[in-house]
C-alpha atoms as a PDB file:
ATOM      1  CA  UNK A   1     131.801  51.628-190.992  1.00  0.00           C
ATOM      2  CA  UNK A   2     130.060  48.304-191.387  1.00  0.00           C
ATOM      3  CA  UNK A   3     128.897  46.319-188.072  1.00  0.00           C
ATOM      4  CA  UNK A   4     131.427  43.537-188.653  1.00  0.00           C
ATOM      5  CA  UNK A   5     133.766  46.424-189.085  1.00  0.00           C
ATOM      6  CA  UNK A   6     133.158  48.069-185.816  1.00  0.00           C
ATOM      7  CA  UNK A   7     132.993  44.677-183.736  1.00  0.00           C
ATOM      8  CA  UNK A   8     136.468  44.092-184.958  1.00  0.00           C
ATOM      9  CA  UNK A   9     137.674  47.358-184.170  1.00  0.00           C
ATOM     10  CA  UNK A  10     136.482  46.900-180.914  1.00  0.00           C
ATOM     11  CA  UNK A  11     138.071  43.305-180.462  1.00  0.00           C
ATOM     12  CA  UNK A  12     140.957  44.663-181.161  1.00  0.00           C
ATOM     13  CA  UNK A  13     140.270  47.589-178.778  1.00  0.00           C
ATOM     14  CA  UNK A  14     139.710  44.921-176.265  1.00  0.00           C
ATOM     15  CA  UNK A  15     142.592  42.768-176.965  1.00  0.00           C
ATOM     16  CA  UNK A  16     144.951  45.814-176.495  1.00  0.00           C
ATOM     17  CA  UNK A  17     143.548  46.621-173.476  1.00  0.00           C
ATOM     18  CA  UNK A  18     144.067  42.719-172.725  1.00  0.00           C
ATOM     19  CA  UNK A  19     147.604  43.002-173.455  1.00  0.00           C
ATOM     20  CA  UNK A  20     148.693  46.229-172.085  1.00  0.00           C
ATOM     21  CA  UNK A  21     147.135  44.962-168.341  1.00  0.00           C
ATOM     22  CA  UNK A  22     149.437  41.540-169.060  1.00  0.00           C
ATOM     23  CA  UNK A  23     152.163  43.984-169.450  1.00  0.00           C
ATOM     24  CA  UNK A  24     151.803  45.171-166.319  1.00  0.00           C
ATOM     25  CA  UNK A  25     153.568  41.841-164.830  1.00  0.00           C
ATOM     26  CA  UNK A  26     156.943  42.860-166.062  1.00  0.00           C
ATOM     27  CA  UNK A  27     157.409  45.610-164.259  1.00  0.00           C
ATOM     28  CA  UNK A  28     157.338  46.045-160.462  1.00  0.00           C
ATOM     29  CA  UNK A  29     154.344  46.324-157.937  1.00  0.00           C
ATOM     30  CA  UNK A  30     155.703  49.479-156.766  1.00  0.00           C
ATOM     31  CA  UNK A  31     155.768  51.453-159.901  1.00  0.00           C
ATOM     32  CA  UNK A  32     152.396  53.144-161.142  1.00  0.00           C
ATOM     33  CA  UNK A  33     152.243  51.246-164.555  1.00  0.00           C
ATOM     34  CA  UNK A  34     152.249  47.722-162.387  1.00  0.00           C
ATOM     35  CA  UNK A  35     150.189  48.842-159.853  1.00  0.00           C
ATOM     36  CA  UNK A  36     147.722  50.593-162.320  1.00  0.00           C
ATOM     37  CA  UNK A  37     147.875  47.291-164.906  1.00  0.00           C
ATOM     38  CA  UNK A  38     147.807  44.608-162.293  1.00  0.00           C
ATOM     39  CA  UNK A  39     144.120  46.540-160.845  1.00  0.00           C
ATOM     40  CA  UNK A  40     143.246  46.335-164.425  1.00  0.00           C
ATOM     41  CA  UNK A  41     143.825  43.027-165.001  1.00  0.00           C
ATOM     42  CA  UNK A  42     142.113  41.690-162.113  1.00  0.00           C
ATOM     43  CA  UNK A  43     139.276  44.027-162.973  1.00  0.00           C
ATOM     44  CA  UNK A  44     138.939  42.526-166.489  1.00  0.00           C
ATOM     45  CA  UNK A  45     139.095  39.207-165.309  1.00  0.00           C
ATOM     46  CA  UNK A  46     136.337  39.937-162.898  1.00  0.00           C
ATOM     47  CA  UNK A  47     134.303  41.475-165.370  1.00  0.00           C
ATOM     48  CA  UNK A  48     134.450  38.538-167.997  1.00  0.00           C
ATOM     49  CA  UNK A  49     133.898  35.857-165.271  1.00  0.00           C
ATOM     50  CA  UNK A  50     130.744  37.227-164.539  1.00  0.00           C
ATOM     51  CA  UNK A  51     129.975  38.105-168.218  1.00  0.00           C
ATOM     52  CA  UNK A  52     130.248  34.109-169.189  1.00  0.00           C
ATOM     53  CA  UNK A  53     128.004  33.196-166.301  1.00  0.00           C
ATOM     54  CA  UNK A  54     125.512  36.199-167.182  1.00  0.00           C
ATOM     55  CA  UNK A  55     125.584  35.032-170.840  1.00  0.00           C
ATOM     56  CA  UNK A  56     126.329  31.358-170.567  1.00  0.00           C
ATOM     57  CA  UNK A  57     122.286  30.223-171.767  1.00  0.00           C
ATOM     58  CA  UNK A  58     122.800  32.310-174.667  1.00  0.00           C
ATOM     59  CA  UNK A  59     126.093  31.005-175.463  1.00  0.00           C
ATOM     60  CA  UNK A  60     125.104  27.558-175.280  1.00  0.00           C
ATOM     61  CA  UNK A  61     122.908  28.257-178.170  1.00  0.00           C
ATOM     62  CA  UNK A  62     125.059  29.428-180.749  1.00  0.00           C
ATOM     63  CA  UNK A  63     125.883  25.430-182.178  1.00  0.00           C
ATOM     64  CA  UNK A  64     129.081  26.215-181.681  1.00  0.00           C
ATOM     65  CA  UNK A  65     131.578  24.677-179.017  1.00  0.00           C
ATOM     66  CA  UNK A  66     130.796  25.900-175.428  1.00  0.00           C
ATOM     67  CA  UNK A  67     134.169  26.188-174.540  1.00  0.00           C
ATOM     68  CA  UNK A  68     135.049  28.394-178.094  1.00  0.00           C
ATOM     69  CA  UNK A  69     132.044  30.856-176.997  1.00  0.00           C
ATOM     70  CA  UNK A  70     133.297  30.837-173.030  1.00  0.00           C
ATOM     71  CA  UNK A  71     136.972  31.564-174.082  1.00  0.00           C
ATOM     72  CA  UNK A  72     135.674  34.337-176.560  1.00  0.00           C
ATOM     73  CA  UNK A  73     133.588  35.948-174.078  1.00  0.00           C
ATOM     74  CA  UNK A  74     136.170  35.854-171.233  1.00  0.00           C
ATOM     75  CA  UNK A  75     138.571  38.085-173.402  1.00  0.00           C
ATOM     76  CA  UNK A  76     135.731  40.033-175.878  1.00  0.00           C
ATOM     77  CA  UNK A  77     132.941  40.373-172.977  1.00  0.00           C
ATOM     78  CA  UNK A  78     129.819  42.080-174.448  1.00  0.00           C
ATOM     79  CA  UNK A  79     131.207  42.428-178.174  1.00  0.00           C
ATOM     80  CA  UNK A  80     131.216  39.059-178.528  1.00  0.00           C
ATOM     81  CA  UNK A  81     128.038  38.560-176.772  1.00  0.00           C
ATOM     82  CA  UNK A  82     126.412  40.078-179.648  1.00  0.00           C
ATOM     83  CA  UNK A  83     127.327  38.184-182.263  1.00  0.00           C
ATOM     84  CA  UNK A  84     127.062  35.010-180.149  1.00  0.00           C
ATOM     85  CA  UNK A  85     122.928  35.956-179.624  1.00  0.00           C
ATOM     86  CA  UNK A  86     123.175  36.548-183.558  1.00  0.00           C
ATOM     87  CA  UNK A  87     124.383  32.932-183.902  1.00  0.00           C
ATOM     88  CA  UNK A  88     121.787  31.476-181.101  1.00  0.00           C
ATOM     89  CA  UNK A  89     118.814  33.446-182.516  1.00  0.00           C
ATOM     90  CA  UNK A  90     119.432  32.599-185.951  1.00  0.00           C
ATOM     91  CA  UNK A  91     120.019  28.974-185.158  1.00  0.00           C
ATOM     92  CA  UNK A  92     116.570  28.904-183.245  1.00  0.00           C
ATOM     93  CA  UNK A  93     114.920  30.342-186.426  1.00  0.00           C
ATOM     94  CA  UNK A  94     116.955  27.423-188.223  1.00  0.00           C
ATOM     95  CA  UNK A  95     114.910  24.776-185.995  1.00  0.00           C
ATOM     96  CA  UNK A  96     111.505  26.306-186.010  1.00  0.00           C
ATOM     97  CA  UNK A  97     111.705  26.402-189.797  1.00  0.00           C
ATOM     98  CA  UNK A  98     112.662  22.794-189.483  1.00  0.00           C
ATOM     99  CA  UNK A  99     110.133  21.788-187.368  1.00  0.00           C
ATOM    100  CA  UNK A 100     107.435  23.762-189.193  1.00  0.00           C
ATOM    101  CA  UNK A 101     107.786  21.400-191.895  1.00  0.00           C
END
């Protein structure tokens, strides 16, 4: 499995997970499944918050819209982290070539 095939099996690994703690709002606080997805959900929101401010230098980096690389990271977390200091690192190469000249 390539590494862009893995991230994206992940993503969608993430996304699922996204999803099924959403789910959670349709059914009832009392029940297990809306309890259980509710304490998920406010657990990966947590998680993510703190992830963009954690990451945020990095993802300023990348040349790409702030906002694009916030959203990203506030559902993807970590997995998009990496290819966001893939981005940032190779467009810091991109100016010290540049200014080398």
């Amino acid at each position: 499995m390539t590494n862009a095939s893995l991230i994206l099996a992940l993503k969608v690994l993430v996304l699922g997970t996204w999803f099924l703690a959403a789910a959670a709002f349709l059914f009832p606080a009392t029940t297990d499944f809306g309890r259980f997805g509710r304490g998920l959900f406010v657990l990966l929101s947590i998680i993510h918050v703190i992830e963009c401010g954690v990451f945020y230098r990095t993802l300023s980096k990348t040349g790409r819209p702030l906002g694009l690389e916030l959203f990203n990271t506030f559902f993807f977390g970590v997995i998009h982290f990496v290819e966001a200091r893939a981005l940032a690192e190779a467009a810091e190469a991109g100016e010290t070539s540049r200014s080398d000249r």
